[in-house]
C-alpha atoms as a PDB file:
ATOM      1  CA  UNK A   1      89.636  93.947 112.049  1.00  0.00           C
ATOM      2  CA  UNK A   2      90.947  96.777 114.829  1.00  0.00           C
ATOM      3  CA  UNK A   3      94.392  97.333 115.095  1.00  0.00           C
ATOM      4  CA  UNK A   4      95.096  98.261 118.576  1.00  0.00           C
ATOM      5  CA  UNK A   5      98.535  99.895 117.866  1.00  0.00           C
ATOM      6  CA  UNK A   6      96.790 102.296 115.467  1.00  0.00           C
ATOM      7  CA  UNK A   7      93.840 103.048 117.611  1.00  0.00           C
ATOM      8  CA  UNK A   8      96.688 104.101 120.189  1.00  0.00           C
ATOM      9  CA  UNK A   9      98.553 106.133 118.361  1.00  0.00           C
ATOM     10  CA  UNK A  10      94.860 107.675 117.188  1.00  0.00           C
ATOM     11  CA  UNK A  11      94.190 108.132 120.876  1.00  0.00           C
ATOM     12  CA  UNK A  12      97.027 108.751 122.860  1.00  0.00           C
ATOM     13  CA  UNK A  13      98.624 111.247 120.128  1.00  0.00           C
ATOM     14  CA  UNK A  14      98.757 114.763 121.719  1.00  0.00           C
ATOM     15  CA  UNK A  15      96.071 117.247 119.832  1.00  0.00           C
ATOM     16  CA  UNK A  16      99.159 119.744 119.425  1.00  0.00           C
ATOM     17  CA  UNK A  17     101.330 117.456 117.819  1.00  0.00           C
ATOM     18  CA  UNK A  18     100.705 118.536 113.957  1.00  0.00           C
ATOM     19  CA  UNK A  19     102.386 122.161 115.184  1.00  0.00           C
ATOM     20  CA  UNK A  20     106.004 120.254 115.264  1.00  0.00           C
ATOM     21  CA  UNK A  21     105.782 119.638 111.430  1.00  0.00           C
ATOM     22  CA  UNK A  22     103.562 122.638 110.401  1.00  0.00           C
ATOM     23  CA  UNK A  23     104.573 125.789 112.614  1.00  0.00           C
ATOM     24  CA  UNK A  24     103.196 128.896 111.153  1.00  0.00           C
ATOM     25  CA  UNK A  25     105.639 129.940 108.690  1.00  0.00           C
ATOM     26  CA  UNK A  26     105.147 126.362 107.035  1.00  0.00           C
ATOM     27  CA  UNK A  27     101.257 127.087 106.875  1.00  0.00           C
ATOM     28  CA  UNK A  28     102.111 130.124 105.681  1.00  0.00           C
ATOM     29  CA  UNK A  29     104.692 129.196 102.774  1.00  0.00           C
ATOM     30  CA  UNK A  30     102.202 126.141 101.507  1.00  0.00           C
ATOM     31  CA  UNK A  31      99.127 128.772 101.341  1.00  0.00           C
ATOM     32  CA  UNK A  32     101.499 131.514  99.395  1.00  0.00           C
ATOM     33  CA  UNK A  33     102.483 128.392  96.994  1.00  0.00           C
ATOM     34  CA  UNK A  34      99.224 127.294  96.466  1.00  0.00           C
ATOM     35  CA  UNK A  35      98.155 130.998  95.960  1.00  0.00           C
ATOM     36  CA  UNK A  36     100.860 131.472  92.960  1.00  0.00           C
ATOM     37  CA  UNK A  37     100.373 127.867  92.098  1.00  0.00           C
ATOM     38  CA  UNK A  38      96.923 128.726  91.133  1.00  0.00           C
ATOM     39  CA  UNK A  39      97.789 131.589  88.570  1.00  0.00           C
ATOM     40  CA  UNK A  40      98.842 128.935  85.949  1.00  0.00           C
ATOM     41  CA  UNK A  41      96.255 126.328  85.810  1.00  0.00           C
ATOM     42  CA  UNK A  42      92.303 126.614  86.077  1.00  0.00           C
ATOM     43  CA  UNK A  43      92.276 123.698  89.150  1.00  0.00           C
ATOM     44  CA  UNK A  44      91.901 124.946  93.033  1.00  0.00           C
ATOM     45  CA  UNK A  45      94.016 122.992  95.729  1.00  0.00           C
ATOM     46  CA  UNK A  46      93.095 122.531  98.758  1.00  0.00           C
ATOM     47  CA  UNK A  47      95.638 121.385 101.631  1.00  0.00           C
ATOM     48  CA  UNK A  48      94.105 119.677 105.111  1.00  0.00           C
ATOM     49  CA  UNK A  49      95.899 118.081 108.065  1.00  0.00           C
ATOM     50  CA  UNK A  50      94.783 116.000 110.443  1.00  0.00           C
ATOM     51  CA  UNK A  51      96.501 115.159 113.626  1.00  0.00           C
ATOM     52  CA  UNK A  52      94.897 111.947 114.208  1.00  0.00           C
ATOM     53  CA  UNK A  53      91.335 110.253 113.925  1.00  0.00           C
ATOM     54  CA  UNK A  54      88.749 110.854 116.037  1.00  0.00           C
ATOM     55  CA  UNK A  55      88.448 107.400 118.332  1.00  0.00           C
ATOM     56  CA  UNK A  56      84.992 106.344 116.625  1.00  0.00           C
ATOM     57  CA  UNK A  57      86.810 106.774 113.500  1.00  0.00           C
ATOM     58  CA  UNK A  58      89.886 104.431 114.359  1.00  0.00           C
ATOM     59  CA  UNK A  59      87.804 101.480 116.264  1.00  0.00           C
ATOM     60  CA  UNK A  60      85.460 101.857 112.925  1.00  0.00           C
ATOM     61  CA  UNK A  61      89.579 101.112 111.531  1.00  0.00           C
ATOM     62  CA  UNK A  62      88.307 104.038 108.680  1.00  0.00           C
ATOM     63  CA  UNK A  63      91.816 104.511 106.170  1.00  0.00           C
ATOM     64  CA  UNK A  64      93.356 107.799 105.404  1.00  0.00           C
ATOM     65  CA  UNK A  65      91.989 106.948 101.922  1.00  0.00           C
ATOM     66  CA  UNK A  66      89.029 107.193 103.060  1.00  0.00           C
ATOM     67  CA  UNK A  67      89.011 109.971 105.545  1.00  0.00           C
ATOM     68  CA  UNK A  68      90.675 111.517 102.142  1.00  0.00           C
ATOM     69  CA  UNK A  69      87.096 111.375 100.318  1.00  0.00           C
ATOM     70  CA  UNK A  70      85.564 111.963 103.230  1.00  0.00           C
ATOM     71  CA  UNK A  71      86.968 115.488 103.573  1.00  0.00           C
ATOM     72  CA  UNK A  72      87.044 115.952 100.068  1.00  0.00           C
ATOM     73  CA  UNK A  73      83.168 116.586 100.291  1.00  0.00           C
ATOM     74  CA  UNK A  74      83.246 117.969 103.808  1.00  0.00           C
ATOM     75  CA  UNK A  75      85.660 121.225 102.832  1.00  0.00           C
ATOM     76  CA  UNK A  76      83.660 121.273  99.939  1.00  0.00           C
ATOM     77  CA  UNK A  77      86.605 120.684  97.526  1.00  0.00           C
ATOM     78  CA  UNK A  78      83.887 119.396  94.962  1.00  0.00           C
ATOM     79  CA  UNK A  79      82.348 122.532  94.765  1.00  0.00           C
ATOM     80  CA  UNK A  80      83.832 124.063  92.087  1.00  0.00           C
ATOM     81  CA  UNK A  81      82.636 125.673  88.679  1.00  0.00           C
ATOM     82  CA  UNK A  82      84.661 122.869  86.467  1.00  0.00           C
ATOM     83  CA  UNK A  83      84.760 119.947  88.967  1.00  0.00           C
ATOM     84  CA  UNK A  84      88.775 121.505  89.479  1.00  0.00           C
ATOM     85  CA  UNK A  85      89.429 120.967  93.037  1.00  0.00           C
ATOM     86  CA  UNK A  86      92.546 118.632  94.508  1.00  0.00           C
ATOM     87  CA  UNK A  87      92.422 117.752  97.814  1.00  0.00           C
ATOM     88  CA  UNK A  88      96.076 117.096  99.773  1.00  0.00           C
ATOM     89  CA  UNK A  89      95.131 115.354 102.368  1.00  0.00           C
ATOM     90  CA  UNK A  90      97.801 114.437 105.609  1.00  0.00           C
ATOM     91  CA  UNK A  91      96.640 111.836 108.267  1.00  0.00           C
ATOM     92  CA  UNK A  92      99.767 112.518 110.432  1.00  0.00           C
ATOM     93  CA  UNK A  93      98.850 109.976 113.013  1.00  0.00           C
ATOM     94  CA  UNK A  94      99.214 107.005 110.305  1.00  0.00           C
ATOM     95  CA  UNK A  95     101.686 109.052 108.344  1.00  0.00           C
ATOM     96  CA  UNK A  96      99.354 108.902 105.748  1.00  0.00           C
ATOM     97  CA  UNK A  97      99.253 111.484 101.940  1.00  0.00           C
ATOM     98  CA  UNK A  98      95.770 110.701 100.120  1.00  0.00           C
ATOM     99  CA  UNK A  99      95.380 112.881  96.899  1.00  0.00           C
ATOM    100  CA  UNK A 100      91.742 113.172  95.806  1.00  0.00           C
ATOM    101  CA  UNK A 101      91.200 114.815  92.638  1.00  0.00           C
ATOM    102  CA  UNK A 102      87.787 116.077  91.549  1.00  0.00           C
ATOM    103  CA  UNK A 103      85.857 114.051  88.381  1.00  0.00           C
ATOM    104  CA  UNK A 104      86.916 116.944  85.925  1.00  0.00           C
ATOM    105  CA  UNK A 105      90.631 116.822  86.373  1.00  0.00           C
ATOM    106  CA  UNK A 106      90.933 112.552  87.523  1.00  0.00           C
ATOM    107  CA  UNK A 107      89.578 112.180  83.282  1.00  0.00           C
ATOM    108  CA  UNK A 108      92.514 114.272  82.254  1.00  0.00           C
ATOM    109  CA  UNK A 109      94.811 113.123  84.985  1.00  0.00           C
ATOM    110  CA  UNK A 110      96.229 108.931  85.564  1.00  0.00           C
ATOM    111  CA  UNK A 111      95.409 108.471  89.363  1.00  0.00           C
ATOM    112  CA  UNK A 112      99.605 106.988  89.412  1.00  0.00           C
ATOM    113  CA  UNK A 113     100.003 110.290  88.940  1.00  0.00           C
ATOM    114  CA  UNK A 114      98.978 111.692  92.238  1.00  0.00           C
ATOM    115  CA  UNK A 115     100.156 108.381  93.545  1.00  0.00           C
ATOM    116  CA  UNK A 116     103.490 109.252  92.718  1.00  0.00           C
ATOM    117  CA  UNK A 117     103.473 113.093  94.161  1.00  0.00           C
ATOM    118  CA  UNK A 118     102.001 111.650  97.720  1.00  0.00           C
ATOM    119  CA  UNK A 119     105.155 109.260  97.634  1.00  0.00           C
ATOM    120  CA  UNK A 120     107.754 111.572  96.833  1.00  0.00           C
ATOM    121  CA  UNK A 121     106.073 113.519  99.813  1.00  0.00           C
ATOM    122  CA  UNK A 122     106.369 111.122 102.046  1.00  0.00           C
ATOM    123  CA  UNK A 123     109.678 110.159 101.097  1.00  0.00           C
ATOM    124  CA  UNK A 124     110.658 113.877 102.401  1.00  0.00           C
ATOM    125  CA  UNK A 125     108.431 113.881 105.700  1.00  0.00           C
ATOM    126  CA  UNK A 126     110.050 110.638 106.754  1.00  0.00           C
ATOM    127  CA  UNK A 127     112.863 112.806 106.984  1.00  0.00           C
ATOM    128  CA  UNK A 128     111.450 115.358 109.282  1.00  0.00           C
ATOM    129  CA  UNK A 129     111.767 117.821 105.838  1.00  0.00           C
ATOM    130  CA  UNK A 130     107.601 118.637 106.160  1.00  0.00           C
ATOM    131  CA  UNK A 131     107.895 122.126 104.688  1.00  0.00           C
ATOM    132  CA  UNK A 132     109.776 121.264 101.607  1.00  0.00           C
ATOM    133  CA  UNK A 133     108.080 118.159 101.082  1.00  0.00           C
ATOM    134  CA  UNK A 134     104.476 120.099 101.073  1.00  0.00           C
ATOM    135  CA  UNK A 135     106.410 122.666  99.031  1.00  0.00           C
ATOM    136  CA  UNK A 136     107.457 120.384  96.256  1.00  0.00           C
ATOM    137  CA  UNK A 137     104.468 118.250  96.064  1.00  0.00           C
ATOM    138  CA  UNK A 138     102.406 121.665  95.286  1.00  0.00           C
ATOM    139  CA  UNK A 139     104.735 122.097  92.899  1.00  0.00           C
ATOM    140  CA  UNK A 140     104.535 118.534  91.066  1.00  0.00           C
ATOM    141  CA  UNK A 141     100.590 118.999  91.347  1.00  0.00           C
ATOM    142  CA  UNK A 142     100.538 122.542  90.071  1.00  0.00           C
ATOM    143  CA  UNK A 143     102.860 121.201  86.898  1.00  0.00           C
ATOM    144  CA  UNK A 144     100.156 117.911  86.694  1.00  0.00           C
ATOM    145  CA  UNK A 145      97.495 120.717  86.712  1.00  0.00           C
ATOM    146  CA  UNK A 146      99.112 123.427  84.056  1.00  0.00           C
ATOM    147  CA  UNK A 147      99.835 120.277  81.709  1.00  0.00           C
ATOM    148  CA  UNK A 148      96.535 119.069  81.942  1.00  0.00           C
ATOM    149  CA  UNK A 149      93.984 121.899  83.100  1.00  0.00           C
ATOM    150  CA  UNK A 150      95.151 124.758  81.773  1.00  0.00           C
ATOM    151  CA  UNK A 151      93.749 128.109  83.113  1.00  0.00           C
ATOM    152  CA  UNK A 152      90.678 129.643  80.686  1.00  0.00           C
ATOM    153  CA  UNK A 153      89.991 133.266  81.166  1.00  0.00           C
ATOM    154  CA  UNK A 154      89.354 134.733  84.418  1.00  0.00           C
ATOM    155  CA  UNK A 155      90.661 132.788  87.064  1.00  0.00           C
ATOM    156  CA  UNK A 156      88.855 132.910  90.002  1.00  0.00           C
ATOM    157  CA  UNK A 157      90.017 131.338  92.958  1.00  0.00           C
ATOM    158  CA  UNK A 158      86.798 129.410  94.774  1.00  0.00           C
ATOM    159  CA  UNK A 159      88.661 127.560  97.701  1.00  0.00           C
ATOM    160  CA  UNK A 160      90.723 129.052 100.008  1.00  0.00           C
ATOM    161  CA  UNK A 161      94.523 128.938 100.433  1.00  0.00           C
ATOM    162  CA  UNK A 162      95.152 128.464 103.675  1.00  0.00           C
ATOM    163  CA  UNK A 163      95.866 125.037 104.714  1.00  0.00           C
ATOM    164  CA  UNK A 164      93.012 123.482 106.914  1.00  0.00           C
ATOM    165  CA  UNK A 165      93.704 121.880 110.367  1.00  0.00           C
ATOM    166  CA  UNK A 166      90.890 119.588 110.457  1.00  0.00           C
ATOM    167  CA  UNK A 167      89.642 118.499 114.079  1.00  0.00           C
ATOM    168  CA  UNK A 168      91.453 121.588 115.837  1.00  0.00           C
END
């Protein structure tokens, strides 16, 4: 069933409105974190916001969960050497966190886990704090990752840093 208040806040929700929470310096401090974060753990994390869904999207009443998967395979956060990647995904519109780990690290890591890290994010954006809430959930999931996926060897870093505004 449609929910017309979210479709409205889907449609009517100004395509510039992610900058508020994410100005440049805060894209800039989550891709340096997830740059060092990546030093001590062989997983790659990839960080995308969305403003809102496109209207198809929002009538089809689509969740962030699965938008979530959905961009989890577009960005190509799959398509790593040892199934590695972690998707942070941000529906801003819904005021949504979806974590989607890749099959290699979900064996080695409890899905409450990530649960847990997109909460105490949220807990932090609901209070307008969206830099140091992205800043501390990389942390928790680079400390999931080093417990559980340690790095082996050469690290290489396949995905890139930089957070992803998705429908720009």
């Amino acid at each position: 069933m449609v929910n017309p208040r979210r479709v409205f806040r889907h449609l009517f929700r100004p395509p510039w409105a992610w900058r508020r929470a994410f100005p440049r310096a805060t894209l800039d401090a989550i891709e340096a974190a997830i740059r060092a974060s990546e030093k001590h753990h062989g997983g790659e994390i990839r960080f995308a916001i969305e403003n809102s869904l496109p209207l198809s999207l929002a009538l089809r009443g689509m969740s962030g969960r699965e938008r979530a998967i959905h961009m989890f395979s577009s960005l190509r956060v799959w398509d790593t050497a040892h199934n590695s990647g972690v998707l942070v995904y941000l529906l801003l519109a819904d005021r949504d966190i979806e974590i989607v780990a890749d099959r290699g690290i979900a064996a080695r890591v409890e899905a409450s886990a990530w649960e847990g890290v997109a909460r105490a994010m949220e807990a932090h954006f609901r209070r307008g704090e969206f830099a140091h809430g992205a800043l501390e959930g990389i942390g928790q999931i680079s400390a999931l990752l080093a417990a559980h996926f340690p790095p082996s060897g050469h690290n290489v870093d396949e995905l890139p840093d930089r957070p992803v505004i998705v429908g720009r």
